[in-house]
C-alpha atoms as a PDB file:
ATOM      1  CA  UNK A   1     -60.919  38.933 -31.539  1.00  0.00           C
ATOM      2  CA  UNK A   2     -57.563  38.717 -29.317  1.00  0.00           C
ATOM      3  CA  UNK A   3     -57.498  35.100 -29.500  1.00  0.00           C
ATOM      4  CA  UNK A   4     -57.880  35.182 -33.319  1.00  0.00           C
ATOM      5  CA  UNK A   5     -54.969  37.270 -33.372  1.00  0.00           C
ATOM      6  CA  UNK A   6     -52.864  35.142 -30.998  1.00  0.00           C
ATOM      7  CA  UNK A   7     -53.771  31.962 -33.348  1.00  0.00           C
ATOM      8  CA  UNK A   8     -52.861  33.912 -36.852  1.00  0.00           C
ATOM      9  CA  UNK A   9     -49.797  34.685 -34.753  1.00  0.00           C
ATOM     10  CA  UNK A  10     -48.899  31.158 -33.627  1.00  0.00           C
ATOM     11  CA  UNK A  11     -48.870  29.589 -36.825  1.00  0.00           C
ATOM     12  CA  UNK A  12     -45.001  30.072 -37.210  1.00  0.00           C
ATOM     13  CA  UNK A  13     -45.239  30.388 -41.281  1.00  0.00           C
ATOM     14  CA  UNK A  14     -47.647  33.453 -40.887  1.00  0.00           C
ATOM     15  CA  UNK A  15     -45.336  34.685 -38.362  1.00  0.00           C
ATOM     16  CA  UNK A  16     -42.284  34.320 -40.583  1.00  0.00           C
ATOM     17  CA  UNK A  17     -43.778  36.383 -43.124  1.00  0.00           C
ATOM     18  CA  UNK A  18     -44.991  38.674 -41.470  1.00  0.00           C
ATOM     19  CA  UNK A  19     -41.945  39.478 -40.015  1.00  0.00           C
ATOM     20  CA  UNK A  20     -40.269  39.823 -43.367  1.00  0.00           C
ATOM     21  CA  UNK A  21     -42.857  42.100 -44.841  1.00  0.00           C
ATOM     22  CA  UNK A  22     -42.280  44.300 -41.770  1.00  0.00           C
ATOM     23  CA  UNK A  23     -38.064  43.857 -42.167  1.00  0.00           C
ATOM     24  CA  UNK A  24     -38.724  44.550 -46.041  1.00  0.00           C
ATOM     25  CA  UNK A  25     -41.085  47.539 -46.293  1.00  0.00           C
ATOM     26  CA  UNK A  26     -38.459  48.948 -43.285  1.00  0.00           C
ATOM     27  CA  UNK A  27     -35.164  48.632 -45.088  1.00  0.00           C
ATOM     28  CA  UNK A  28     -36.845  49.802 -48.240  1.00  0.00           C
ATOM     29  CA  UNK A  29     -38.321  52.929 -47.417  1.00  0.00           C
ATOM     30  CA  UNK A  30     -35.015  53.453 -45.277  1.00  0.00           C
ATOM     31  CA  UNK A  31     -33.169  52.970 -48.235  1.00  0.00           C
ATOM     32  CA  UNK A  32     -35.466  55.101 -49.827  1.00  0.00           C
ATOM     33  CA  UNK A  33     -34.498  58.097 -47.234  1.00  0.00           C
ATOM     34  CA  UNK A  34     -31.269  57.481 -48.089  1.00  0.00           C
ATOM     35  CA  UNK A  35     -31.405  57.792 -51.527  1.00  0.00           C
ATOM     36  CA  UNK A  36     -33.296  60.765 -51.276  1.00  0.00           C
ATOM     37  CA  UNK A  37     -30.813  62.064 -48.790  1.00  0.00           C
ATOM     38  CA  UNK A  38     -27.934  61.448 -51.042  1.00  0.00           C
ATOM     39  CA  UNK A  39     -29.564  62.691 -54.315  1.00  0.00           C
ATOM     40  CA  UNK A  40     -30.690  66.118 -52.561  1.00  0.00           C
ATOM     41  CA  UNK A  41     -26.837  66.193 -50.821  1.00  0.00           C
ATOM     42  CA  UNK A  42     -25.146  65.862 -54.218  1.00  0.00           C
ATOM     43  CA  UNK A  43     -27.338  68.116 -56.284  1.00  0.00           C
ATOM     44  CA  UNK A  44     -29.155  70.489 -54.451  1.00  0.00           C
ATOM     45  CA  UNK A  45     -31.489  70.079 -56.496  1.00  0.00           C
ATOM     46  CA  UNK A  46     -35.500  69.394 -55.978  1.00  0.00           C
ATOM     47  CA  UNK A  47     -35.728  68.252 -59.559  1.00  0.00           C
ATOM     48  CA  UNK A  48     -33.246  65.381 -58.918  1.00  0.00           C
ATOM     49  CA  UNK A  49     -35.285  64.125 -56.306  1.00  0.00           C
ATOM     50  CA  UNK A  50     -38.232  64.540 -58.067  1.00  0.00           C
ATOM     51  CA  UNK A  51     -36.622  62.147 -60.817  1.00  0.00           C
ATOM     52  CA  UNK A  52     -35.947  59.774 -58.332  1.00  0.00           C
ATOM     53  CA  UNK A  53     -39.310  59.771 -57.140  1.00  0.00           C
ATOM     54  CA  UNK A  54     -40.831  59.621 -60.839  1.00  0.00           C
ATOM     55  CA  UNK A  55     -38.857  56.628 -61.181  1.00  0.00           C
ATOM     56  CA  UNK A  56     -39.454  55.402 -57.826  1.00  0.00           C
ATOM     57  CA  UNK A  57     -43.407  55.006 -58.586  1.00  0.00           C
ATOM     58  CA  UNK A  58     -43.086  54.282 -62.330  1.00  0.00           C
ATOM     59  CA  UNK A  59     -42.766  50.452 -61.736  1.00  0.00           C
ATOM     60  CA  UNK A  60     -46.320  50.361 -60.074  1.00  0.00           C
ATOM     61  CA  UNK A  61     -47.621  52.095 -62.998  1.00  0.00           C
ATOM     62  CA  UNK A  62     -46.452  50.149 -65.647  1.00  0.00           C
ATOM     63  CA  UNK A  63     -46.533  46.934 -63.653  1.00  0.00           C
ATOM     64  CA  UNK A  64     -49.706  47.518 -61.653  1.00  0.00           C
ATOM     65  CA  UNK A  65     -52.304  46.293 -64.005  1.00  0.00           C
ATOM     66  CA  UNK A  66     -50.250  43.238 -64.931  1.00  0.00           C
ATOM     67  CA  UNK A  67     -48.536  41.925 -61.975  1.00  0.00           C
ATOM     68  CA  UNK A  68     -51.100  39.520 -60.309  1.00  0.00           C
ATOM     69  CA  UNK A  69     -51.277  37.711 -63.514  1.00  0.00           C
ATOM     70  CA  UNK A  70     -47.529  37.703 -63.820  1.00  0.00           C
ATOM     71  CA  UNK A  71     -47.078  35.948 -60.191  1.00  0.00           C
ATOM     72  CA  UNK A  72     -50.123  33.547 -60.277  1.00  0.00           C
ATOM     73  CA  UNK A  73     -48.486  32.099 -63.235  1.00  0.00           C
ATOM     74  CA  UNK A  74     -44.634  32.279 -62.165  1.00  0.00           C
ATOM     75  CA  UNK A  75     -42.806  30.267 -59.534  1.00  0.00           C
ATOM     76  CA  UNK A  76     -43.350  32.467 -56.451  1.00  0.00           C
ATOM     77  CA  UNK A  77     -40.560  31.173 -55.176  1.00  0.00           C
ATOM     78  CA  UNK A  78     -38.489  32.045 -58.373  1.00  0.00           C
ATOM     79  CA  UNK A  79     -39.615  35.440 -57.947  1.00  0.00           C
ATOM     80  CA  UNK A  80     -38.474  35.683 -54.611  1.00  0.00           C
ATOM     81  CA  UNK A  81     -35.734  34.452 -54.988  1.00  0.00           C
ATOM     82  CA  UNK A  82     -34.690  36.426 -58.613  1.00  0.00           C
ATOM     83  CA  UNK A  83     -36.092  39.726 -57.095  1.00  0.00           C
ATOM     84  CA  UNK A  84     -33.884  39.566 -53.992  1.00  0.00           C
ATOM     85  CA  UNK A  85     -31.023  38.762 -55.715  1.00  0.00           C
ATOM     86  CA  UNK A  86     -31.556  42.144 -58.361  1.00  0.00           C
ATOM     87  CA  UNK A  87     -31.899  43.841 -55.036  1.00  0.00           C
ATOM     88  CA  UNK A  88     -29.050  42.864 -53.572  1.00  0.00           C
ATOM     89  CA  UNK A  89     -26.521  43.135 -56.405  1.00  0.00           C
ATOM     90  CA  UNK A  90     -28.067  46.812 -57.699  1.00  0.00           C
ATOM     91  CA  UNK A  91     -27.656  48.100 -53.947  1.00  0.00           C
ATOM     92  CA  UNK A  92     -23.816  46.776 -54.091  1.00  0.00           C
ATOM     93  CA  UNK A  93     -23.687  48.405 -57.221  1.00  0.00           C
ATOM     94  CA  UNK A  94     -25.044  51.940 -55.763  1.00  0.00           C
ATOM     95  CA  UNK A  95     -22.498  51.164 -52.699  1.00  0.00           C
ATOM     96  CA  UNK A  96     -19.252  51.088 -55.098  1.00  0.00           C
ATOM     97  CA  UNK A  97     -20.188  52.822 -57.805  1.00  0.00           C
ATOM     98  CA  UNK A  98     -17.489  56.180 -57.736  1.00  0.00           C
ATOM     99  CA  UNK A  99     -18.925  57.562 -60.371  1.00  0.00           C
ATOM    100  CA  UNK A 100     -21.960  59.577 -61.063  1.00  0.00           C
ATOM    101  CA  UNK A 101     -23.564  57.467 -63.680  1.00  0.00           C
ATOM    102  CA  UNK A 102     -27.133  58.952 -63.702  1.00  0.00           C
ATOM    103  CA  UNK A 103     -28.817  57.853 -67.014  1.00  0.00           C
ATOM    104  CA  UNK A 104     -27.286  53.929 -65.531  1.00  0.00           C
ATOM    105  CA  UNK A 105     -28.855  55.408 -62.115  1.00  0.00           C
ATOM    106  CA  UNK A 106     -31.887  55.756 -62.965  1.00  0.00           C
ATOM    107  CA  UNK A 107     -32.186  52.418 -65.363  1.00  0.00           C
ATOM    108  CA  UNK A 108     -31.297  50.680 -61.779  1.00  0.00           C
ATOM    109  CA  UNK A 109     -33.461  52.677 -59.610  1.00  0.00           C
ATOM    110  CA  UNK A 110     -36.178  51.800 -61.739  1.00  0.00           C
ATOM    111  CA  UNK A 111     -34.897  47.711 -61.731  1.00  0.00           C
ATOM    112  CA  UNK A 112     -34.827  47.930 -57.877  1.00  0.00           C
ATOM    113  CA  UNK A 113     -38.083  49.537 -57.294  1.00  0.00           C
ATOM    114  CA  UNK A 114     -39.587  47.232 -59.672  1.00  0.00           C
ATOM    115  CA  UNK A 115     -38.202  44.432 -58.185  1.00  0.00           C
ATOM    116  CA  UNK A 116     -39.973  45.550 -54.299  1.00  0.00           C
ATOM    117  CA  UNK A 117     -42.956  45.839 -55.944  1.00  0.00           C
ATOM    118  CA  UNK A 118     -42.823  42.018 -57.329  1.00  0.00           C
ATOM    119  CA  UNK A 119     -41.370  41.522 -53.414  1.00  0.00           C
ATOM    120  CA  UNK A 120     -44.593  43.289 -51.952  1.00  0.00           C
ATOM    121  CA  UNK A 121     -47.264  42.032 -53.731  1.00  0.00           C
ATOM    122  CA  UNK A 122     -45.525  38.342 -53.476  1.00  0.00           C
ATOM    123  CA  UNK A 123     -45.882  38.510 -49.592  1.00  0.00           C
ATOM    124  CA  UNK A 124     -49.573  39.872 -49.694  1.00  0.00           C
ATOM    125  CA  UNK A 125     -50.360  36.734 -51.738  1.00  0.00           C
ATOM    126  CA  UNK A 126     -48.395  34.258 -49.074  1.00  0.00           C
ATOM    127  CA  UNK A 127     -50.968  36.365 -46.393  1.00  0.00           C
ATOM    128  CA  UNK A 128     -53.859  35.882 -47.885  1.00  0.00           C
ATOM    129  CA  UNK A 129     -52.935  32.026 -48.372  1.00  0.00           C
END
């Protein structure tokens, strides 16, 4: 069994993404704190949160049954690549944004937790591969 593990773990593609899952489910659920921090900071309100969370899990809903057959017919790399771009512009967005926008908020919480789901399954399929 340990040497299985130390041969998954020389094969320096495994290793490289498996070290971005780790770095990506990390900074998302940090972000998530955050978020949740900030929402419950501004408001103090429960209900807000509880928004955020409704939106937060909405995108596996919806996108659950639907997604494998999405990215086993899409470019994975494409998806990668569009998915962390989203994620990168809609967190500069939250970062400057002076306003308190929510219904536009929420539209982008929903784009960004969307696009970590695409993001998470992606890298389970480039495990199992």
């Amino acid at each position: 069994m340990k040497n299985s593990f130390i041969k998954i773990l020389s094969n320096i593609n495994f290793t490289k993404v498996w070290f971005s899952l780790i770095l990506s489910l990390v900074s998302a659920y940090t972000l998530n704190f955050i978020l949740i921090g900030k929402i419950f900071n501004s408001t103090q309100s429960s209900v807000a949160v509880a928004f955020f969370l409704f939106f937060y899990y909405l995108p596996t809903i919806i996108l659950g049954p639907f997604i494998g057959v999405l990215i086993d017919n899409w470019n994975k790399r494409s998806i990668f690549a569009f998915s962390s771009l989203l994620q990168a512009l809609i967190v500069l967005f939250y970062s400057l944004a002076k306003e308190k926008i929510w219904p536009l908020y929420a539209l982008f919480c929903f784009t960004l937790f969307a696009m970590n789901y695409f993001i998470l399954q992606l890298e389970q399929v480039y495990l199992l591969l």
